[in-house]
N, C-alpha and C. Protein backbone atom coordinates (compact mmCIF):
# COMPACT_ATOMS: atom_id res chain seq x y z
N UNK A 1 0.82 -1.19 0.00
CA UNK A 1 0.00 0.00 0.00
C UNK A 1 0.87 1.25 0.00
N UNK A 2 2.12 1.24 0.75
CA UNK A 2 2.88 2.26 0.75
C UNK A 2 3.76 2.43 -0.38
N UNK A 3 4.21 1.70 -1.52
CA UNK A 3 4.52 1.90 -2.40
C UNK A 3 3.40 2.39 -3.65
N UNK A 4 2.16 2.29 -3.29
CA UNK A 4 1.30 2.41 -4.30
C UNK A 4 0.85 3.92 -3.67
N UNK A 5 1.31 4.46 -2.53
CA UNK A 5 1.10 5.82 -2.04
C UNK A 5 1.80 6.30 -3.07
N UNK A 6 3.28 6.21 -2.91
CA UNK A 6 4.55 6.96 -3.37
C UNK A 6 4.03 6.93 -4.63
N UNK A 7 4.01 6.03 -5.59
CA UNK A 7 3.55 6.34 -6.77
C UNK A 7 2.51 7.19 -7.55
N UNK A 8 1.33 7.01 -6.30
CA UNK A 8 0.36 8.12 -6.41
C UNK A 8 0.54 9.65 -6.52
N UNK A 9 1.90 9.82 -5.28
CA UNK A 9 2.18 10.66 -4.55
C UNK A 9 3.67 11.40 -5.98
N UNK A 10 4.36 10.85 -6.35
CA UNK A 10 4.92 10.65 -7.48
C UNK A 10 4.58 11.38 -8.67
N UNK A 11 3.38 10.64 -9.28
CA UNK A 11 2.69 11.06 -10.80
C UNK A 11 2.12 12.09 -10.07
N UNK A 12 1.42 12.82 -8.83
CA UNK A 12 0.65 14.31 -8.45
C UNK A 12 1.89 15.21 -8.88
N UNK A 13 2.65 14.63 -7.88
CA UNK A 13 4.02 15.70 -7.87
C UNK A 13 4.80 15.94 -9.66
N UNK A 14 4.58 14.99 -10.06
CA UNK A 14 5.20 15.25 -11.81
C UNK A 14 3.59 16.40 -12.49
N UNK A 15 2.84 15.75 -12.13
CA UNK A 15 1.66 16.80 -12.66
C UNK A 15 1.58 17.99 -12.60
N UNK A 16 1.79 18.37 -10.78
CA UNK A 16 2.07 19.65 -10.75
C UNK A 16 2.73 20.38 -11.06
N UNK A 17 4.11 20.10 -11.01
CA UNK A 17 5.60 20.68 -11.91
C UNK A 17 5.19 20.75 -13.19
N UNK A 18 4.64 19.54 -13.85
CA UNK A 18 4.49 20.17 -15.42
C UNK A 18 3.35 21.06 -15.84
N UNK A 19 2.75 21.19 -14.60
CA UNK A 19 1.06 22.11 -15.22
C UNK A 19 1.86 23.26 -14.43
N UNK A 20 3.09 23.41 -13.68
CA UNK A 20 3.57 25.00 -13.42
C UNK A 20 4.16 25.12 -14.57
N UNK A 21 5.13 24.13 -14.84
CA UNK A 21 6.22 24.87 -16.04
C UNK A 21 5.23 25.19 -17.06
N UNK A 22 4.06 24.54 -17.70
CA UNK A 22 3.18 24.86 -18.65
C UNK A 22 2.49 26.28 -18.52
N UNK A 23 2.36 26.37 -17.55
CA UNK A 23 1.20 27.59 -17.00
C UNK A 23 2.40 28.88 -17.62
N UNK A 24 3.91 29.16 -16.73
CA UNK A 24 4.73 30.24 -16.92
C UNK A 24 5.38 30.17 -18.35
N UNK A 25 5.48 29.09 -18.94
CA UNK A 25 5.92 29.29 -20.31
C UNK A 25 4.71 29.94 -21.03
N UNK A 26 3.44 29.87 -20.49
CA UNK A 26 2.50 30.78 -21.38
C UNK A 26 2.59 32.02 -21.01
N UNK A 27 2.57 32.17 -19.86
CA UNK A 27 3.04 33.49 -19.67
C UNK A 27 3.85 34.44 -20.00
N UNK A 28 4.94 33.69 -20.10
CA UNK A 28 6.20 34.48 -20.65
C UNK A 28 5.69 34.85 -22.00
N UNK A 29 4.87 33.50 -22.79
CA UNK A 29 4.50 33.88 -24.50
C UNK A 29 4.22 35.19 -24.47
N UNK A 30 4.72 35.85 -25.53
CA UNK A 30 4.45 37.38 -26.04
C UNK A 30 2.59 36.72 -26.80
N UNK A 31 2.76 35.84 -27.47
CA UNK A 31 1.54 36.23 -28.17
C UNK A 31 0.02 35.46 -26.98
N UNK A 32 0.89 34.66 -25.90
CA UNK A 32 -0.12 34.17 -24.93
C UNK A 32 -0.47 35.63 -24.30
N UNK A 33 0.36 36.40 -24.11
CA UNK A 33 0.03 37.49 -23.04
C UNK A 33 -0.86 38.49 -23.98
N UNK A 34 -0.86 38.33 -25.54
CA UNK A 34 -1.52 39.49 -26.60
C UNK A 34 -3.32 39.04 -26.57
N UNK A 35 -2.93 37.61 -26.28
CA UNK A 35 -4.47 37.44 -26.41
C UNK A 35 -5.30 37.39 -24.94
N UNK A 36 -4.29 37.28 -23.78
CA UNK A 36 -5.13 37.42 -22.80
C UNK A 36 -5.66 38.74 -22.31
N UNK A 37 -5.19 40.10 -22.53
CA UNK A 37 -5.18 41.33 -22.61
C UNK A 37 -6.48 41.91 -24.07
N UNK A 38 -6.65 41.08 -25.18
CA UNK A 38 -7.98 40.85 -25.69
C UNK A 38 -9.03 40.57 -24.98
N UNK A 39 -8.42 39.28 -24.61
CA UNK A 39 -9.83 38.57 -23.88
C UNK A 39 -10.33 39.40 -22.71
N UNK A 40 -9.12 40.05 -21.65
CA UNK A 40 -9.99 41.01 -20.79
C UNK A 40 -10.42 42.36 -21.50
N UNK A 41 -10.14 42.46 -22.58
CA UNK A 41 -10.84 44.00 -22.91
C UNK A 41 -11.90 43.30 -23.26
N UNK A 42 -12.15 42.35 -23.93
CA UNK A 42 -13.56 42.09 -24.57
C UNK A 42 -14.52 41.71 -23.11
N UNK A 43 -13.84 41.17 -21.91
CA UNK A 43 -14.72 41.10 -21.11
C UNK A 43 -15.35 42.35 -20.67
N UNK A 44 -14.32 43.00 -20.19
CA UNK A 44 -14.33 44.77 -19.84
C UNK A 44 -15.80 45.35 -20.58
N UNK A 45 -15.71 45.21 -21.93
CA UNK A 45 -16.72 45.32 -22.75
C UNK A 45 -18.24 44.77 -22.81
N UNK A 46 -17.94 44.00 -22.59
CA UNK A 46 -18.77 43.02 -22.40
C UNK A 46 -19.94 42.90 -21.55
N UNK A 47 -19.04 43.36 -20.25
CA UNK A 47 -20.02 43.48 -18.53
C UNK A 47 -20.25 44.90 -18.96
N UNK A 48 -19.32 46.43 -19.47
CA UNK A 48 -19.65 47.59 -19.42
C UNK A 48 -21.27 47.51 -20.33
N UNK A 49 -21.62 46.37 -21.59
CA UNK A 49 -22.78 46.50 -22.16
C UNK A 49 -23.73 45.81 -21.25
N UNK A 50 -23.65 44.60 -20.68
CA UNK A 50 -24.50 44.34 -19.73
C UNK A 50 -24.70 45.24 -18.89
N UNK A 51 -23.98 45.55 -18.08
CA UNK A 51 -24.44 46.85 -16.83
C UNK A 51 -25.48 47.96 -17.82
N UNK A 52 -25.12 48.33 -18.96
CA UNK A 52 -25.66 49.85 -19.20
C UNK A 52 -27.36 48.73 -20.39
N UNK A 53 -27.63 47.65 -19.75
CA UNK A 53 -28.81 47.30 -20.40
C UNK A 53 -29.53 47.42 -18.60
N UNK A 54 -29.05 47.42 -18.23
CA UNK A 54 -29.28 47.15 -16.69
C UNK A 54 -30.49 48.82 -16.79
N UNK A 55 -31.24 48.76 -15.95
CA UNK A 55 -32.06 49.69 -15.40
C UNK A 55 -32.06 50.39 -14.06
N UNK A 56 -30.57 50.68 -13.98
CA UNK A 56 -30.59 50.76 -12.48
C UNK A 56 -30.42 52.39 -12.38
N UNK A 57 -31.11 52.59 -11.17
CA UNK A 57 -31.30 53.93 -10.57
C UNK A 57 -30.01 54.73 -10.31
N UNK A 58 -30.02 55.99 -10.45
CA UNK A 58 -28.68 56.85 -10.16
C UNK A 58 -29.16 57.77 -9.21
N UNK A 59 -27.88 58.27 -8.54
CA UNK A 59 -28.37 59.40 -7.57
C UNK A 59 -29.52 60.10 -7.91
N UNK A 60 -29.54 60.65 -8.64
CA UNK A 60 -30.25 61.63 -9.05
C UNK A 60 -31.67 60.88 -9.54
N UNK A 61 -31.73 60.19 -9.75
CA UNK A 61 -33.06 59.57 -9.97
C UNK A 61 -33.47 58.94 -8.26
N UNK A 62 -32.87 58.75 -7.39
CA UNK A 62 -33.00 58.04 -6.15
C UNK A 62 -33.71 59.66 -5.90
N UNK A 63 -33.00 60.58 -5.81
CA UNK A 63 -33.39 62.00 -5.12
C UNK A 63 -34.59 62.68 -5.64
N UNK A 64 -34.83 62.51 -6.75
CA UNK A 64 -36.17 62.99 -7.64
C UNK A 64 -37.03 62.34 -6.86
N UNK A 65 -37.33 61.06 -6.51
CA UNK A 65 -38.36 59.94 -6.27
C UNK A 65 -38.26 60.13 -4.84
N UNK A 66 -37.26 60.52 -3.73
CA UNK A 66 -37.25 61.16 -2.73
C UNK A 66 -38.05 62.47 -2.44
N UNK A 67 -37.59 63.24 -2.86
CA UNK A 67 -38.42 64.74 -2.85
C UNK A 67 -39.73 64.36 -3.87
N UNK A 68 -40.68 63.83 -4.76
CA UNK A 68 -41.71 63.37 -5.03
C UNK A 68 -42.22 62.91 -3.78
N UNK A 69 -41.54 61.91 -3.03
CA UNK A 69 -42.64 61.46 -2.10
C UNK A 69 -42.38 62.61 -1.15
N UNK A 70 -41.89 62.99 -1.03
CA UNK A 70 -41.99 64.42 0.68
C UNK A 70 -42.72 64.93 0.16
N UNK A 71 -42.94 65.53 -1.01
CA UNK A 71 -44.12 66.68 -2.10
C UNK A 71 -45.35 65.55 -1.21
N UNK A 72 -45.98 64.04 -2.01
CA UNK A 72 -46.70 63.69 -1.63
C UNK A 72 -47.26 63.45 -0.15
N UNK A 73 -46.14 63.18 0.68
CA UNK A 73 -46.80 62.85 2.26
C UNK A 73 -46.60 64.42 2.78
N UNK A 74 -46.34 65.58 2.12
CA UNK A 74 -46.82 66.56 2.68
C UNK A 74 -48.67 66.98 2.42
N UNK A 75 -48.59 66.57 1.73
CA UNK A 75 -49.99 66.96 0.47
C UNK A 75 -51.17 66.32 1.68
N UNK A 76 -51.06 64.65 2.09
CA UNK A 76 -51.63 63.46 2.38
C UNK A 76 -51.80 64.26 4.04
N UNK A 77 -50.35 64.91 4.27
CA UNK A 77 -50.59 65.48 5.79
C UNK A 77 -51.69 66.66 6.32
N UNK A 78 -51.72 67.47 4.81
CA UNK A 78 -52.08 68.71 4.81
C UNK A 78 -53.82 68.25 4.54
N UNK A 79 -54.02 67.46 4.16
CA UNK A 79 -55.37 66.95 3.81
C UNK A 79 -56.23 66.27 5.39
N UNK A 80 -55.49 65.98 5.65
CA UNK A 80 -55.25 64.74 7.19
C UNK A 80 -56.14 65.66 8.13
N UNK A 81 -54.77 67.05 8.34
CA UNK A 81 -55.48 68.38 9.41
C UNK A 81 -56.97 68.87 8.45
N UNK A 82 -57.40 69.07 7.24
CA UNK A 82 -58.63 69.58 7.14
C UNK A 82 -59.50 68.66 7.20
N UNK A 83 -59.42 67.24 7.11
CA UNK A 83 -60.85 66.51 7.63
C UNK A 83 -61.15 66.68 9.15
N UNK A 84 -62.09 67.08 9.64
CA UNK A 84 -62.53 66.92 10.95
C UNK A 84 -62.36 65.62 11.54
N UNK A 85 -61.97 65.42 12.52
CA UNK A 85 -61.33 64.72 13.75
C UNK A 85 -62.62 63.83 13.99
N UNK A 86 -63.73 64.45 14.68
CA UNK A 86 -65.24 63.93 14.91
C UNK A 86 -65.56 63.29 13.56
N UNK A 87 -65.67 63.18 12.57
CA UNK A 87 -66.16 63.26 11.31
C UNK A 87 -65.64 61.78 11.10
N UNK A 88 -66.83 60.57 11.38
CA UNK A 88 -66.28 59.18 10.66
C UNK A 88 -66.92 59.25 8.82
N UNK A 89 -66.33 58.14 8.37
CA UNK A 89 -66.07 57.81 7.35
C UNK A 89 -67.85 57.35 7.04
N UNK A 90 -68.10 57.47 5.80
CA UNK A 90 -69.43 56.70 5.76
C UNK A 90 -69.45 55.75 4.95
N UNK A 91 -70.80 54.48 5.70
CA UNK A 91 -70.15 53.73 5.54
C UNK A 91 -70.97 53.09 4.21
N UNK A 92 -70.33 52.57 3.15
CA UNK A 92 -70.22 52.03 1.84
C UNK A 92 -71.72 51.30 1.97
N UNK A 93 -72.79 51.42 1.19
CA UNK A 93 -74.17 50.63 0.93
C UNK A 93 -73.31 48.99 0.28
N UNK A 94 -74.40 48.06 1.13
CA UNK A 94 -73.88 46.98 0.69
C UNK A 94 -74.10 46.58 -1.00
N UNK A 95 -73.49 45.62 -1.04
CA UNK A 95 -73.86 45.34 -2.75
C UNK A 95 -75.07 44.53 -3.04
N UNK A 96 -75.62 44.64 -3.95
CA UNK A 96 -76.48 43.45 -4.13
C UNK A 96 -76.32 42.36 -4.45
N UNK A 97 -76.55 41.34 -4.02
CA UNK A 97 -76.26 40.03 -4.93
C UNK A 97 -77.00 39.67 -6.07
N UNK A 98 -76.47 39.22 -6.87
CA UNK A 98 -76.93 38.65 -8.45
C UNK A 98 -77.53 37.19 -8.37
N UNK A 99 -78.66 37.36 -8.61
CA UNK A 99 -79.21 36.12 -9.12
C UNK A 99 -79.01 35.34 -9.49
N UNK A 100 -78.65 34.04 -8.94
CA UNK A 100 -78.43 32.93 -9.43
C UNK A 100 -78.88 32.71 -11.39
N UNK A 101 -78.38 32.35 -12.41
CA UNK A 101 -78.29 32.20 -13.63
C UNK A 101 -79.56 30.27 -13.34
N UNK A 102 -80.86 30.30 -13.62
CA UNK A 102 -81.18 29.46 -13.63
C UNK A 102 -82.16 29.01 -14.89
């Protein structure tokens, strides 16, 4: 079992060394490094068109829709003080019911 470790243990260790040396020899590539500097501009691009399909609110639209509602719950307040205090609501006539279809 312990020789079938080492061997395990062996081929990981050759794997990893060759998927490093693989990884930095691309790196070093002039034309590996031309296309990865594509590929992030096109991402760059990419998310900048997703975001601007996006519908999302900006300050200034947050603050419009802010001061709209203070305009409104001032309005709702100012209405509030002229109904009389004593003064209930009246109350809605019931509905009729509809005749059964016979």
């Amino acid at each position: 079992m312990d020789d079938r470790k080492s061997i395990i243990d062996r081929v990981m260790e050759a794997t990893d060394a060759t998927k490093n040396r693989v990884s930095q020899g691309v790196s070093a590539s002039p034309m590996m490094s031309a296309t990865k500097e594509r590929a992030e501009a096109v991402r760059v691009r990419a998310q900048s068109a997703a975001l601007s399909q996006l519908n999302l609110a900006t300050r200034e639209d947050v603050a419009r829709i802010q001061a709209s509602l203070d305009r409104i719950e001032a309005a709702v307040n100012d209405l509030a003080k002229r109904v009389p205090e004593g003064r209930a609501a009246k109350p809605r006539a019931p509905r009729a019911k509809a005749a059964p279809d016979s």
